[in-house]
Protein backbone atom coordinates (compact mmCIF):
# COMPACT_ATOMS: atom_id res chain seq x y z
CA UNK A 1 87.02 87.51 85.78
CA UNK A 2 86.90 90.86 85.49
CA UNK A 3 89.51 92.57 82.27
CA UNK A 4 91.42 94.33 85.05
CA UNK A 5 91.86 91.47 86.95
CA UNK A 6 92.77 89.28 83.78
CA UNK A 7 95.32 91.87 82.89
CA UNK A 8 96.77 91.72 86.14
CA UNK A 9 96.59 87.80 86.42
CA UNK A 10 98.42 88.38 82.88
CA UNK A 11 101.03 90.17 84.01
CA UNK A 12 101.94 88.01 87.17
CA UNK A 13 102.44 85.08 85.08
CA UNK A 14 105.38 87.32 82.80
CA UNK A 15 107.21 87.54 86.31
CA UNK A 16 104.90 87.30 89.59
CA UNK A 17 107.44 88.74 92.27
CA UNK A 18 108.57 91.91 90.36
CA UNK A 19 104.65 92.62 88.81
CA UNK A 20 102.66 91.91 91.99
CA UNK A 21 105.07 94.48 93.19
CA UNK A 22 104.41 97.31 90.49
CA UNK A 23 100.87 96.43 91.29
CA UNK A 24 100.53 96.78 94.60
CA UNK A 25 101.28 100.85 94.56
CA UNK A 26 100.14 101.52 91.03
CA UNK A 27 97.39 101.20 88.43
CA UNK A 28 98.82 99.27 85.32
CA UNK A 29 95.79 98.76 83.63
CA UNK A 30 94.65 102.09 83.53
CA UNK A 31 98.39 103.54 83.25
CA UNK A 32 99.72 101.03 80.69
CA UNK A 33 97.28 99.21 79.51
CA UNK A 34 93.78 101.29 78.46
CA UNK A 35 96.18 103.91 77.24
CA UNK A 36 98.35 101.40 75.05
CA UNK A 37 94.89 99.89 73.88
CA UNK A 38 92.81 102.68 73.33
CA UNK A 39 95.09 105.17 72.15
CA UNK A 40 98.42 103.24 70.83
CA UNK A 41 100.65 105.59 74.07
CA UNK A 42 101.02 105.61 77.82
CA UNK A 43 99.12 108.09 79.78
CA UNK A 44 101.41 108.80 82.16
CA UNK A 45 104.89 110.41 81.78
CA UNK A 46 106.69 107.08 80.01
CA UNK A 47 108.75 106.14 77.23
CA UNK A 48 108.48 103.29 74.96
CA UNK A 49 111.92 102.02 73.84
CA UNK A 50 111.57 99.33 70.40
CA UNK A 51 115.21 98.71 70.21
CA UNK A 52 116.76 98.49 73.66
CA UNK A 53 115.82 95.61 76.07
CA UNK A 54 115.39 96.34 79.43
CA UNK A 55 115.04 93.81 83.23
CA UNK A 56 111.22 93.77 82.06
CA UNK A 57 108.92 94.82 79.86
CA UNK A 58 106.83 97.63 82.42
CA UNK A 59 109.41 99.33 84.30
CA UNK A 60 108.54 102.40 86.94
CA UNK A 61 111.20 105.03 88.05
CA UNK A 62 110.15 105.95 91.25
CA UNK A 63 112.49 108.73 91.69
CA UNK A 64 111.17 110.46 88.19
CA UNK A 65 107.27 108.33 88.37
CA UNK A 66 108.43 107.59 84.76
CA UNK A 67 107.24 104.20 82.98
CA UNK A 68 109.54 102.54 80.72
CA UNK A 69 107.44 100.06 78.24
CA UNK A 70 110.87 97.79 76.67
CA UNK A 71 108.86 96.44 73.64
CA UNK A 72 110.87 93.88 72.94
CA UNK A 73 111.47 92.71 76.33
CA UNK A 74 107.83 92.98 77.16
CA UNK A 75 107.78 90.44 73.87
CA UNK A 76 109.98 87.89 74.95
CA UNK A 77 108.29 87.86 78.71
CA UNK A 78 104.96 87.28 76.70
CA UNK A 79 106.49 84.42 75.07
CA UNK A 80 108.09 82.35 77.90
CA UNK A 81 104.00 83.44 79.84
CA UNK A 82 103.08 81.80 76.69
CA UNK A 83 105.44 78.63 76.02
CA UNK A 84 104.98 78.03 80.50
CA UNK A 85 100.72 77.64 79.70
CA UNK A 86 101.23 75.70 76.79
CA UNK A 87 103.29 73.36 79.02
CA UNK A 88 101.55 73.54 81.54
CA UNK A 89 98.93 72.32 79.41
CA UNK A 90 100.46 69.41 78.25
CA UNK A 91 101.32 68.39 82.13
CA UNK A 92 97.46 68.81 83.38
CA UNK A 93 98.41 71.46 85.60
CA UNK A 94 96.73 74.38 83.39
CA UNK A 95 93.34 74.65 82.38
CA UNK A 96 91.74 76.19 78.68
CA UNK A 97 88.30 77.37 80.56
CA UNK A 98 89.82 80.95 81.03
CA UNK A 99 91.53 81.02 77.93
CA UNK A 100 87.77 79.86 76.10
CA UNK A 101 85.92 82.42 78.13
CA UNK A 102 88.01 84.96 76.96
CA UNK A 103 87.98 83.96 74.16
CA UNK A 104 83.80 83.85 73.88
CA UNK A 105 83.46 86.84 75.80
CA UNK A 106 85.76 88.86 73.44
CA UNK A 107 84.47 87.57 69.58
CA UNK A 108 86.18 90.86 67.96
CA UNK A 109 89.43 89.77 68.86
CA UNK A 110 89.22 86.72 66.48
């Protein structure tokens, strides 16, 4: 799997409906992500709020095509992503092979 398409498998699992939405009529991964990666800010015309939480982590304003990242909120949607695949885990109904091939394909990381 591609790192687009890991990032955007990443982001369904925080909350499908309201992601596969955002996704569907813009870019995250080059919007949010390579910009928040590479150079620590959004390319696009966003704010990044640290205190404040907001519905979810990536929000767009259609009306002003403004990106809100909520830190924190982003945070605790990682976390429940998280806590679901360790269950999920635990039940059989997950699986570590993408987890390990990310994992190999990505050394520098550890």
């Amino acid at each position: 799997m591609g790192e687009e398409k890991a990032f955007e498998a990443f982001l369904k699992r925080l909350d499908f409906l309201y992601y596969e939405g955002l996704l569907r009529t813009l870019n995250l991964y080059s919007e949010i992500r390579c910009g928040l990666a590479h150079a620590y800010m959004i390319d696009r015309n966003a704010d990044i709020n640290m205190g404040n939480i907001g519905c979810h982590g990536i929000e767009y304003n259609q009306t002003e095509k403004r990106y809100t990242f909520w830190v924190r909120t982003y945070f605790d949607e990682f976390k429940k992503a998280v806590n679901c695949y360790i269950d999920g885990l635990k039940r059989g109904t997950e699986s570590l092979d993408n987890l390990d091939k990310g994992l190999k394909a990505r050394p520098e990381l550890l």
